[in-house]
Protein backbone atom coordinates (compact mmCIF):
# COMPACT_ATOMS: atom_id res chain seq x y z
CA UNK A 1 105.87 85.25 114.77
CA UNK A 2 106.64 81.59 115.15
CA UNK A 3 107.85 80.87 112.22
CA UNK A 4 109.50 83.25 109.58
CA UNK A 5 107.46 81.80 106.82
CA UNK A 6 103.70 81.12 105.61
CA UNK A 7 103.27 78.40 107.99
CA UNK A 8 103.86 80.74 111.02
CA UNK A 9 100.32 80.26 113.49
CA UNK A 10 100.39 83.30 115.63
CA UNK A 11 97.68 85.22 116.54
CA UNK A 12 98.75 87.97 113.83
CA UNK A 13 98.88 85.82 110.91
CA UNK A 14 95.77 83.74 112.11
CA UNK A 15 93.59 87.08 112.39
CA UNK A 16 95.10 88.11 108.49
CA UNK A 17 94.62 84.65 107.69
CA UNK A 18 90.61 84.71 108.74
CA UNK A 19 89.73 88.43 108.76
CA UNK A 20 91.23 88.97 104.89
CA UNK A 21 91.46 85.49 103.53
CA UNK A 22 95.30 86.05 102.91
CA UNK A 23 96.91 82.24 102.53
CA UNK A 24 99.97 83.53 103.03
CA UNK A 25 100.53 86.14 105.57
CA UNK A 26 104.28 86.46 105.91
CA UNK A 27 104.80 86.98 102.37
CA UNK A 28 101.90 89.42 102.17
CA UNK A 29 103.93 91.36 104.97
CA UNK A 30 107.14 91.31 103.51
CA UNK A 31 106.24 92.59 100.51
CA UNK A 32 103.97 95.24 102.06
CA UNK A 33 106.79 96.62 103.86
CA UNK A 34 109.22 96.52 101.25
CA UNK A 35 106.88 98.48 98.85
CA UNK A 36 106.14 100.92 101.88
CA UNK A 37 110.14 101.46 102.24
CA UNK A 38 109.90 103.40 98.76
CA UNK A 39 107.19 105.83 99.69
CA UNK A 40 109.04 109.21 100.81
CA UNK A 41 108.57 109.76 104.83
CA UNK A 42 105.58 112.55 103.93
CA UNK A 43 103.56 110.24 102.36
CA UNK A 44 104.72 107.16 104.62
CA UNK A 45 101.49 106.05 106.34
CA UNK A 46 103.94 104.65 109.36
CA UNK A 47 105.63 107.56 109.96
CA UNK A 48 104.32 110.89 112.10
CA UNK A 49 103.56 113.83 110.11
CA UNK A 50 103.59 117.18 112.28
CA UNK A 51 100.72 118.65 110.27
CA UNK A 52 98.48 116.05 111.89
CA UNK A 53 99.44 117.85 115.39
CA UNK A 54 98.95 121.01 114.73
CA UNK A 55 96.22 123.31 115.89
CA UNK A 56 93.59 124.14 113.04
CA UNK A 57 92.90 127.40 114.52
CA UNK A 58 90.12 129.41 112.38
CA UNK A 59 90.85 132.64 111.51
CA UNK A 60 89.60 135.83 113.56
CA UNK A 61 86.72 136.15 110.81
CA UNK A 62 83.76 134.49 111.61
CA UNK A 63 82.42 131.58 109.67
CA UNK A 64 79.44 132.14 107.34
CA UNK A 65 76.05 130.29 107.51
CA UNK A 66 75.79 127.48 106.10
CA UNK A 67 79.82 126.98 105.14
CA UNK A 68 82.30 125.05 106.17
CA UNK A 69 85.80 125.39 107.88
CA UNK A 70 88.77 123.38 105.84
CA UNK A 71 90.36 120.59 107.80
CA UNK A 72 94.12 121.38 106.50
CA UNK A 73 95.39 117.74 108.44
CA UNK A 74 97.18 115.52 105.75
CA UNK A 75 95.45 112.30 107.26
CA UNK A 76 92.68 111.49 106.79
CA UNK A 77 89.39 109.20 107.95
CA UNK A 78 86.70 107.14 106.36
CA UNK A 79 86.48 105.60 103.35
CA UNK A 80 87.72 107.09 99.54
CA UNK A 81 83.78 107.46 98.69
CA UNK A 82 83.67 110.10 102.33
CA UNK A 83 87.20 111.98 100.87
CA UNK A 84 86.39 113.20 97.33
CA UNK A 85 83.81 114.66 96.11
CA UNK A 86 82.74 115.03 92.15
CA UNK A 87 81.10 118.04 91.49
């Protein structure tokens, strides 16, 4: 950053400037990361969770038609509506 405060002009606060409409950038960032620095490291988006890593071997059974294998990974991708389901 250039400058340490709203008026800073670098590329980073430019792009959340135009891309989100933020007027102030650096104070949007600040207080992101100090809310962030409550969250527990497992549910820490920053951090690296091992359970992301690890294999999701199926088990030896076979899988039946038409079903579907559970993704046990903690992170995951596309939007809330893609992530839960109402039944």
């Amino acid at each position: 950053h250039e400058r340490m405060n709203d008026e800073c002009e670098c590329t980073v606060c430019m792009a959340i400037e135009d891309e989100v409409g933020c007027p102030h950038p650096m104070s949007c960032m600040v207080r992101a990361k100090t809310i962030l620095d409550t969250l527990p490291p497992r549910w820490d988006p920053r951090g690296h969770l091992p359970e992301d890593y690890e294999d999701n071997v199926p088990e030896d059974d076979p899988i039946e038609e038409g079903a579907s294998e559970f993704d046990r990974r903690i992170t995951t991708h596309g939007s809330v509506r893609e992530l839960f389901r109402i039944f």
